[in-house]
N, C-alpha and C. Protein backbone atom coordinates (compact mmCIF):
# COMPACT_ATOMS: atom_id res chain seq x y z
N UNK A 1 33.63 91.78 94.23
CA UNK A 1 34.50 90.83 94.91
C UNK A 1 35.45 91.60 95.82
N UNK A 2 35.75 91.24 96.92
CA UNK A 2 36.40 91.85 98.59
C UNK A 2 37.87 91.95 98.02
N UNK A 3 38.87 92.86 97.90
CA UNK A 3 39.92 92.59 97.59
C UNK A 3 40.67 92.83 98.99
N UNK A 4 41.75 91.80 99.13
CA UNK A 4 42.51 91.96 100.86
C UNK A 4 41.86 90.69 101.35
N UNK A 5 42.38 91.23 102.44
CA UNK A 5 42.37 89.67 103.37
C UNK A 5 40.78 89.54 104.34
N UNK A 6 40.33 88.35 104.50
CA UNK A 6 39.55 88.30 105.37
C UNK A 6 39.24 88.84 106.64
N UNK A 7 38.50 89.82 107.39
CA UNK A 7 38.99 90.49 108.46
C UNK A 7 38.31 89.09 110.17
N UNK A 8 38.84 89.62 111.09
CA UNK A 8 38.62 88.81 112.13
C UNK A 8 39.91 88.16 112.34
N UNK A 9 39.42 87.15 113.76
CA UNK A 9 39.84 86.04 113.78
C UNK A 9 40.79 84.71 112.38
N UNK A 10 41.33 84.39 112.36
CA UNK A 10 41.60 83.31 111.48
C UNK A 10 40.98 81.77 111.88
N UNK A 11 40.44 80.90 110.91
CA UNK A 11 39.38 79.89 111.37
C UNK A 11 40.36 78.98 112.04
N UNK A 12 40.34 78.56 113.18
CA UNK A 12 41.17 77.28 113.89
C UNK A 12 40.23 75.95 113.37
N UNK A 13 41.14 75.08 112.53
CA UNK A 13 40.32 74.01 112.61
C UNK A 13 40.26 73.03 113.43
N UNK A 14 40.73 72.99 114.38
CA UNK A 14 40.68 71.91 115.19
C UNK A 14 39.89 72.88 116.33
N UNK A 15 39.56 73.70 116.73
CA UNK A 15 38.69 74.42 117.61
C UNK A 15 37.56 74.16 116.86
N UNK A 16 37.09 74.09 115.59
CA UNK A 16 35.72 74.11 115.11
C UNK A 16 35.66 72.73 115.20
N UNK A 17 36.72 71.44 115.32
CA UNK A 17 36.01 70.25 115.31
C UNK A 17 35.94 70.15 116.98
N UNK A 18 36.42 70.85 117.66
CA UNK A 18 35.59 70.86 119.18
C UNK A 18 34.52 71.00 119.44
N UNK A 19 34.38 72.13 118.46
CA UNK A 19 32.93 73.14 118.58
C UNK A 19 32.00 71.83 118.26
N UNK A 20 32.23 71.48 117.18
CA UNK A 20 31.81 70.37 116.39
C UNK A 20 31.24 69.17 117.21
N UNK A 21 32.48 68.57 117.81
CA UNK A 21 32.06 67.29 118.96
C UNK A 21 31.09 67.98 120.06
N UNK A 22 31.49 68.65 120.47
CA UNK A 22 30.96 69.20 122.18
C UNK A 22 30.01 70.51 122.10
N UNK A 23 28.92 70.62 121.53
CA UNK A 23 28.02 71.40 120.93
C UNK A 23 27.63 71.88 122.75
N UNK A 24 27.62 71.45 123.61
CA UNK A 24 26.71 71.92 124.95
C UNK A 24 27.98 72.41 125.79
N UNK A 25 29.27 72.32 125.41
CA UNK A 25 30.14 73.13 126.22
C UNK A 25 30.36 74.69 125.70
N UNK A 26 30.57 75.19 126.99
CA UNK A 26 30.65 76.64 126.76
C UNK A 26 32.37 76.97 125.87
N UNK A 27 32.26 78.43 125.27
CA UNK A 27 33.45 78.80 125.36
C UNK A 27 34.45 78.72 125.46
N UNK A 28 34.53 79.06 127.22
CA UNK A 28 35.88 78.82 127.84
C UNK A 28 35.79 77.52 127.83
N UNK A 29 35.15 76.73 128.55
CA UNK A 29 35.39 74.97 128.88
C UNK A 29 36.18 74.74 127.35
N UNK A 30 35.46 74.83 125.77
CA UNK A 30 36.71 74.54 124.62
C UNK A 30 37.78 75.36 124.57
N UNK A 31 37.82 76.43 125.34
CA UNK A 31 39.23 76.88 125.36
C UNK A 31 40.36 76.36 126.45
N UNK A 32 39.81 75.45 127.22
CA UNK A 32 40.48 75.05 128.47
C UNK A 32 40.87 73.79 127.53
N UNK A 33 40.00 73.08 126.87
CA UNK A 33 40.03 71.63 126.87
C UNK A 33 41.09 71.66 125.30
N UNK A 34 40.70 72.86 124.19
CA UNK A 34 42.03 72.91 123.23
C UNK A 34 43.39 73.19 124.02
N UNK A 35 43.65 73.77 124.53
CA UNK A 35 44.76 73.98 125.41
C UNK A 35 45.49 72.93 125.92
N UNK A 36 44.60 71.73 126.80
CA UNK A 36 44.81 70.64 127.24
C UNK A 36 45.56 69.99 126.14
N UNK A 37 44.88 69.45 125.14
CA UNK A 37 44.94 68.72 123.87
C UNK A 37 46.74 69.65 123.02
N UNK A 38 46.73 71.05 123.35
CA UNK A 38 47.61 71.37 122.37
C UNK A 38 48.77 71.47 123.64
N UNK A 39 48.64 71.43 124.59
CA UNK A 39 49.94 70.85 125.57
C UNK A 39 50.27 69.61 125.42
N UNK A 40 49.23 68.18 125.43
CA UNK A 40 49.19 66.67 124.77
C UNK A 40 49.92 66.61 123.66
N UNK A 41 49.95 67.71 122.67
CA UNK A 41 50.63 67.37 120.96
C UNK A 41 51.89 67.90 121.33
N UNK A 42 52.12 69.01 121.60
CA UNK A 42 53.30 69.64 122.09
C UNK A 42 54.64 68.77 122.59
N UNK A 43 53.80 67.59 123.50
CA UNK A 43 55.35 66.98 124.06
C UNK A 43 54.91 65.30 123.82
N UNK A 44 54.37 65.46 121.96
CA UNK A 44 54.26 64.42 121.01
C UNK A 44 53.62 62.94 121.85
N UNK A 45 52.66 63.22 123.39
CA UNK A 45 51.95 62.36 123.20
C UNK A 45 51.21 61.49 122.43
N UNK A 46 51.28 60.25 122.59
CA UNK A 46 50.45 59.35 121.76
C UNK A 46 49.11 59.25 121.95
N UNK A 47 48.51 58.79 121.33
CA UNK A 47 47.05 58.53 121.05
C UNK A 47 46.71 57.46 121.99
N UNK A 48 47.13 56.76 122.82
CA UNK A 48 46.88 55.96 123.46
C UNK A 48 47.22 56.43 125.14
N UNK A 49 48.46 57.47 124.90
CA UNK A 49 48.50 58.24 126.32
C UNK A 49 47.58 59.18 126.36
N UNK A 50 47.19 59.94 125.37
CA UNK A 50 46.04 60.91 125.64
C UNK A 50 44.36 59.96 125.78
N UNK A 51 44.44 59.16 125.40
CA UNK A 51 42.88 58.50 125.82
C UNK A 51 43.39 57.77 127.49
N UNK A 52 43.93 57.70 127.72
CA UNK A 52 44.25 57.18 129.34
C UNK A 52 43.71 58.73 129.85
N UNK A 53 44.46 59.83 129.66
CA UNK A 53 44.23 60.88 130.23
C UNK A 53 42.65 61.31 130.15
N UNK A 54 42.02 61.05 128.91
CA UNK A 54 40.81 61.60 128.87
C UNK A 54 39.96 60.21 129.72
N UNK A 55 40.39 59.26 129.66
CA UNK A 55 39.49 58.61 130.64
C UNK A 55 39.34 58.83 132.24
N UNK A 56 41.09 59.13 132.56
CA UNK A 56 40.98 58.96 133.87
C UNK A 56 40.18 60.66 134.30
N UNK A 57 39.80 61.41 133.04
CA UNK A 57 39.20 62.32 133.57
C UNK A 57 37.67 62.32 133.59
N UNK A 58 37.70 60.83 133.08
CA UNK A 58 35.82 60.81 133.13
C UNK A 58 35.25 60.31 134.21
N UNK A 59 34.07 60.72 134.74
CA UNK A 59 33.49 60.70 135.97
C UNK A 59 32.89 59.01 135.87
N UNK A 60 32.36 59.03 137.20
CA UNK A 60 31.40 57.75 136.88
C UNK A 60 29.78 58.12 135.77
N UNK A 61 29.49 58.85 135.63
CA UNK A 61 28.19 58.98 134.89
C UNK A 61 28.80 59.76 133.69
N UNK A 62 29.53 59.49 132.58
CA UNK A 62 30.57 59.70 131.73
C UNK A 62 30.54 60.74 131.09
N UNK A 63 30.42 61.76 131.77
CA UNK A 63 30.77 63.58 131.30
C UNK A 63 32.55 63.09 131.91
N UNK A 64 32.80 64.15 131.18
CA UNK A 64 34.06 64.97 131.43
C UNK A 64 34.65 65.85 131.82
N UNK A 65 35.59 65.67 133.32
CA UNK A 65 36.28 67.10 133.67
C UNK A 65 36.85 67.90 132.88
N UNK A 66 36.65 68.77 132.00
CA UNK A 66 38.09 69.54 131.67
C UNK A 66 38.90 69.69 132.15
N UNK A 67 38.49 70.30 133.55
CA UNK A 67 39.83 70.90 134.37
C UNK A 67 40.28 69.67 134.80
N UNK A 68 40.04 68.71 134.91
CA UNK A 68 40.62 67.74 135.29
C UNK A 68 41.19 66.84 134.27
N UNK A 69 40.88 67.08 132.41
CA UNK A 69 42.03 67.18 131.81
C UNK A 69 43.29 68.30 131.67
N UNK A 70 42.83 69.09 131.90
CA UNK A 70 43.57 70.23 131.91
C UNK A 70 45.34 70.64 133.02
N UNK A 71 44.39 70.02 133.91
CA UNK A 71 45.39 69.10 135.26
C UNK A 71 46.44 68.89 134.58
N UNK A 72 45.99 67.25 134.48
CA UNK A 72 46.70 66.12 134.28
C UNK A 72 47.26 66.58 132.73
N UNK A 73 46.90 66.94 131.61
CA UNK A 73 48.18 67.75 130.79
C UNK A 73 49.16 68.68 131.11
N UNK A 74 48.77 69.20 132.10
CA UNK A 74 49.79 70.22 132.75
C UNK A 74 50.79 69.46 133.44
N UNK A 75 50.15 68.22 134.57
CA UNK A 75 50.96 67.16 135.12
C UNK A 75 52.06 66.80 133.92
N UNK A 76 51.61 65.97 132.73
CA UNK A 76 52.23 65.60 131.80
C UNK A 76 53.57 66.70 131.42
N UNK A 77 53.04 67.41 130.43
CA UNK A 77 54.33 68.87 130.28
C UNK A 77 54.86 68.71 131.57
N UNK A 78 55.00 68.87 132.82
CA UNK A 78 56.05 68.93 133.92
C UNK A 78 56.69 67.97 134.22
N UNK A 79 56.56 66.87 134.06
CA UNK A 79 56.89 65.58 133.88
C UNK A 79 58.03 65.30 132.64
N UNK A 80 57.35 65.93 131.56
CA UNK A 80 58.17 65.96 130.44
C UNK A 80 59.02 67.33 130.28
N UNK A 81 59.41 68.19 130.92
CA UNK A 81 60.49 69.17 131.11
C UNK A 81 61.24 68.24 132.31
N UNK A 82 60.71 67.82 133.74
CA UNK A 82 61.25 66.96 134.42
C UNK A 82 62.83 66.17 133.45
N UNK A 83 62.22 65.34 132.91
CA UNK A 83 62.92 64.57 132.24
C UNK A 83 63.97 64.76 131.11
N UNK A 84 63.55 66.09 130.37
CA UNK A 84 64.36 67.06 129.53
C UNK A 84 65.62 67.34 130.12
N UNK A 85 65.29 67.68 131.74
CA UNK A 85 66.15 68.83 132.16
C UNK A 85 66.15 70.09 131.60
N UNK A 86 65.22 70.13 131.21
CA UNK A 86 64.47 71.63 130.20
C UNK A 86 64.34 72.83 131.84
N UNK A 87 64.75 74.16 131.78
CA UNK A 87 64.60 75.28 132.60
C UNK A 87 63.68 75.42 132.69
């Protein structure tokens, strides 16, 4: 039996339920699109503002921009320091 800690990475679980949903995106695209999502939690969006965002990033033939969630969370956070008066 291994005594000490597990070596690597530490398991993100919410990156493996990306991995999980979106089996044909690369890599980076789930590292763009957790990012998106952990800027969304960050300034305690709701579940109903983040599905506006993920829609208005869906195309007409219903794939999904990342970067074009990725955007529009970034839009969001600036919007919400905007309003802070946050530096």
């Amino acid at each position: 039996m291994p005594i000490g800690r597990k070596r690597g990475r530490p398991r993100n679980a919410r990156l493996d339920l990306y991995r999980d949903i979106f089996k044909e995106w690369s890599p980076r695209t789930l590292a763009r699109y957790q990012r998106a999502m952990e800027m969304l939690i960050s300034i305690n969006y709701t579940k109903e503002q983040t599905k506006e965002i993920l829609r208005q990033a869906t195309r007409p033939n219903g794939t999904m921009s990342v970067a074009r969630v990725e955007h529009l969370a970034e839009l969001a956070v600036s919007e919400f320091v905007d309003k802070k008066n946050l530096p």
